[in-house]
C-alpha atoms as a PDB file:
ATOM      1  CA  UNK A   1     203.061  90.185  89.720  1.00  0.00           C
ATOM      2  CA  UNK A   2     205.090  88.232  87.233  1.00  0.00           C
ATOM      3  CA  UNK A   3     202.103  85.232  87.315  1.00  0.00           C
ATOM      4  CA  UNK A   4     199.688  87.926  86.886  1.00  0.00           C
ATOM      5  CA  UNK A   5     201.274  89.963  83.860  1.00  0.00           C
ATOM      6  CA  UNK A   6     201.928  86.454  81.964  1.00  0.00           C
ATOM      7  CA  UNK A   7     197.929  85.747  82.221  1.00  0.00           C
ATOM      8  CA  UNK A   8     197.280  88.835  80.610  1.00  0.00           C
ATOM      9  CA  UNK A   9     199.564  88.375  77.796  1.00  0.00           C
ATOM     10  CA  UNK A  10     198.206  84.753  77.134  1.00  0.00           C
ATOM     11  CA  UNK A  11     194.577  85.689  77.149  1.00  0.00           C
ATOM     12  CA  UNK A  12     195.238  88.618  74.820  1.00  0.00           C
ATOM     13  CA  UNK A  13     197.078  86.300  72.711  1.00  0.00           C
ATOM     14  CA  UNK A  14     193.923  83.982  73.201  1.00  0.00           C
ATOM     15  CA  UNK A  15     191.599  86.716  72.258  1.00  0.00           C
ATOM     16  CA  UNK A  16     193.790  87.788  69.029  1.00  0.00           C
ATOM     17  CA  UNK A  17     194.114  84.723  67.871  1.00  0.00           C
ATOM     18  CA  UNK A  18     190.076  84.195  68.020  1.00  0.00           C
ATOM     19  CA  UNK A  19     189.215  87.344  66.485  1.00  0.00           C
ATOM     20  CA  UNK A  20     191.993  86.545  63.399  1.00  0.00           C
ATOM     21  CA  UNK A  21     190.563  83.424  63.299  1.00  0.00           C
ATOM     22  CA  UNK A  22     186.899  84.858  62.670  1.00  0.00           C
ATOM     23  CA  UNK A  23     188.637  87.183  59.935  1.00  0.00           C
ATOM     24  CA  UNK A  24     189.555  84.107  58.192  1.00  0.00           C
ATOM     25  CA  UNK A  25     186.525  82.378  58.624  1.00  0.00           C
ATOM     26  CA  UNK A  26     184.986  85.594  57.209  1.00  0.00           C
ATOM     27  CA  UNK A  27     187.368  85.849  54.221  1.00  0.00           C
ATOM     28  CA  UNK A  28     186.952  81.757  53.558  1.00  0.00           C
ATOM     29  CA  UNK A  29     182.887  82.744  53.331  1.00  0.00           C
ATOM     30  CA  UNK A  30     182.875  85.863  51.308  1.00  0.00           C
ATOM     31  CA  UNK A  31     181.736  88.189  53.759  1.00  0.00           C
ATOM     32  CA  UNK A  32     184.757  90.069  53.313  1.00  0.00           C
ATOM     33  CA  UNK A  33     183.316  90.753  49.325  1.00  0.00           C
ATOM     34  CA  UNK A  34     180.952  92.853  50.427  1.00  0.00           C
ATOM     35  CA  UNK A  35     181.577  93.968  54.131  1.00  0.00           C
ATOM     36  CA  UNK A  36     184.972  95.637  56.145  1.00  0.00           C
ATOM     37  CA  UNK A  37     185.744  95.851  59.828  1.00  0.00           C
ATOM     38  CA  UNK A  38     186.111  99.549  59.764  1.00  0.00           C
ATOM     39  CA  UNK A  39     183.821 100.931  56.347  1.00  0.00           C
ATOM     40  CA  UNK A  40     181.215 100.831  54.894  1.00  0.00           C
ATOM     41  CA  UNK A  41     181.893  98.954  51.762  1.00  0.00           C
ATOM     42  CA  UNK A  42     178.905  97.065  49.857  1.00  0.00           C
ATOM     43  CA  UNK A  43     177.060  96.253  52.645  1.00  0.00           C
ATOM     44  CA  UNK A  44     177.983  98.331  56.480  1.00  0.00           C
ATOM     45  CA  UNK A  45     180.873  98.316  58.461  1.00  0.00           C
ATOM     46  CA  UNK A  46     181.198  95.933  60.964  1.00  0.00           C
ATOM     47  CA  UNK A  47     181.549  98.081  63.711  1.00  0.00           C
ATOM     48  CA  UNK A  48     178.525 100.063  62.539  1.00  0.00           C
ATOM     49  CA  UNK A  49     176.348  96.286  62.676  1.00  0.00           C
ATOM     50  CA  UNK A  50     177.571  96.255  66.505  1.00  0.00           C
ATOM     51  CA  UNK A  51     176.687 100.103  66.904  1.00  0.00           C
ATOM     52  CA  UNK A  52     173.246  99.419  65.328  1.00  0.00           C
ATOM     53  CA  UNK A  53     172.647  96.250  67.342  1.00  0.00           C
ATOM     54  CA  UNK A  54     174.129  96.780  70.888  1.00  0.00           C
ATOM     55  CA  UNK A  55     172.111  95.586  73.743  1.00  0.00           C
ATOM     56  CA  UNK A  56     169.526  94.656  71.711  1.00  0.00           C
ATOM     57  CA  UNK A  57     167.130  91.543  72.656  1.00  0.00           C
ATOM     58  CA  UNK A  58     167.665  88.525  70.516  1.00  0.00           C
ATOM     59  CA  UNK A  59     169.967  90.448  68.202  1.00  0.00           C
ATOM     60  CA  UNK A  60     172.175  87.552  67.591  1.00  0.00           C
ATOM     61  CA  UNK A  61     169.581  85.453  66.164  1.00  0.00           C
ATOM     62  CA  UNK A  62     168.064  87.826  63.916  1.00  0.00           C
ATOM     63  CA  UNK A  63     171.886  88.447  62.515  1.00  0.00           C
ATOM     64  CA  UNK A  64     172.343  84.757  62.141  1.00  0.00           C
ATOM     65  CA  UNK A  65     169.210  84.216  60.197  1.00  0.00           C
ATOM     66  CA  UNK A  66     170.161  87.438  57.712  1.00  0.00           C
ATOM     67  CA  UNK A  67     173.233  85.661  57.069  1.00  0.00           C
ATOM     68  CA  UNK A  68     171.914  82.499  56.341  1.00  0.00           C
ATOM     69  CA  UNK A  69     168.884  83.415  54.329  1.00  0.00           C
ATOM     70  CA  UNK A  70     169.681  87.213  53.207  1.00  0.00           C
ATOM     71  CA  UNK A  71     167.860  90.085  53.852  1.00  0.00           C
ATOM     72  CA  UNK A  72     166.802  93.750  52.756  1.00  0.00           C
ATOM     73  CA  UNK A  73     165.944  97.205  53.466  1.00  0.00           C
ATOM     74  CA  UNK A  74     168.379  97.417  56.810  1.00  0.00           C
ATOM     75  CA  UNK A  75     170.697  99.307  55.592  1.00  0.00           C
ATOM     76  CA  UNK A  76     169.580 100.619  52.150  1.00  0.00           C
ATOM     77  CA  UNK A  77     168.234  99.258  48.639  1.00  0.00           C
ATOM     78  CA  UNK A  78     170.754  96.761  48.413  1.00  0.00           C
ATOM     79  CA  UNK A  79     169.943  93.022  49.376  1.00  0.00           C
ATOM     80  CA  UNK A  80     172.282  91.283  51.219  1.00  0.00           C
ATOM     81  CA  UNK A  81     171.913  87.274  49.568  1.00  0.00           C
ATOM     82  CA  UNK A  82     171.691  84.611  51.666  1.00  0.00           C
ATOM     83  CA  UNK A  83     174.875  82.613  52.558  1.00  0.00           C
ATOM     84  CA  UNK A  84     174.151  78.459  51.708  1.00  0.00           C
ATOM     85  CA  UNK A  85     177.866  78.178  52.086  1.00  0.00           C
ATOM     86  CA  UNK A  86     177.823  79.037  55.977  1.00  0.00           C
ATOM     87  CA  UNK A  87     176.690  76.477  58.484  1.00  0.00           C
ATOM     88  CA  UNK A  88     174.255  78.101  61.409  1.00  0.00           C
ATOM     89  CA  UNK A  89     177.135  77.420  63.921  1.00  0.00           C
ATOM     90  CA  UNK A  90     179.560  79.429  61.273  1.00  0.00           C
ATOM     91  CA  UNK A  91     176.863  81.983  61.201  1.00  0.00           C
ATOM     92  CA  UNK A  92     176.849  82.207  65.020  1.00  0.00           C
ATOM     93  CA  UNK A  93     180.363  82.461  65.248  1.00  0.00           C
ATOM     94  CA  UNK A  94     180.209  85.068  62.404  1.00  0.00           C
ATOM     95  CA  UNK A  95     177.894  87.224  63.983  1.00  0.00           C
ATOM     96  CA  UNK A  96     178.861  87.497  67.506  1.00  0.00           C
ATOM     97  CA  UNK A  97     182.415  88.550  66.360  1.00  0.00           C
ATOM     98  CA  UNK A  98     180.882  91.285  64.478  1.00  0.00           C
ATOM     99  CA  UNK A  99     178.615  92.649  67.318  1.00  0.00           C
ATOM    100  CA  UNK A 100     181.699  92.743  69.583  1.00  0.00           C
ATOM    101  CA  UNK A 101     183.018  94.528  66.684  1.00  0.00           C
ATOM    102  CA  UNK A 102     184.159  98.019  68.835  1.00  0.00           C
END
């Protein structure tokens, strides 16, 4: 019981510790300028992004390629610029964080 109760507390500490770590990478790339977890801010929420996209076919890659290159009309008359600054694996990263976004 003891064995099993440890596990779970170091694999939620696993799990926080990779989500924070996406919240930094997201802060170090300026997604956090126009984006929140929680609200829409410039750009949607987050959590609305994982709403929109859930169990959607090749979802992931279509995210990735709107943060790379930008995109527009999604969510409204405001572009969203593409992101030079983020790799494609920092993109990946990026974006399935946000779709498991809850």
């Amino acid at each position: 019981m003891k064995r099993s109760l440890l596990l779970c507390v170091a694999l939620s500490a696993f799990a926080s510790g990779s989500a924070l770590a996406q919240a930094d990478l997201a802060k170090a790339k300026n997604c956090m300028a126009c984006h929140t977890s929680a609200t829409k801010l410039v750009g949607p929420a987050y959590k609305d992004v994982a709403e929109k996209y859930a169990g959607q076919k090749g979802a992931e890659d279509k995210l990735v390629q709107k943060v790379l290159k930008g995109g527009s009309g999604t969510w409204g008359p405001v572009p969203m610029p593409a992101n030079p600054q983020v790799s494609e694996a920092e993109a990946r990263s990026l974006v399935k964080w946000v779709l498991a976004t809850k």
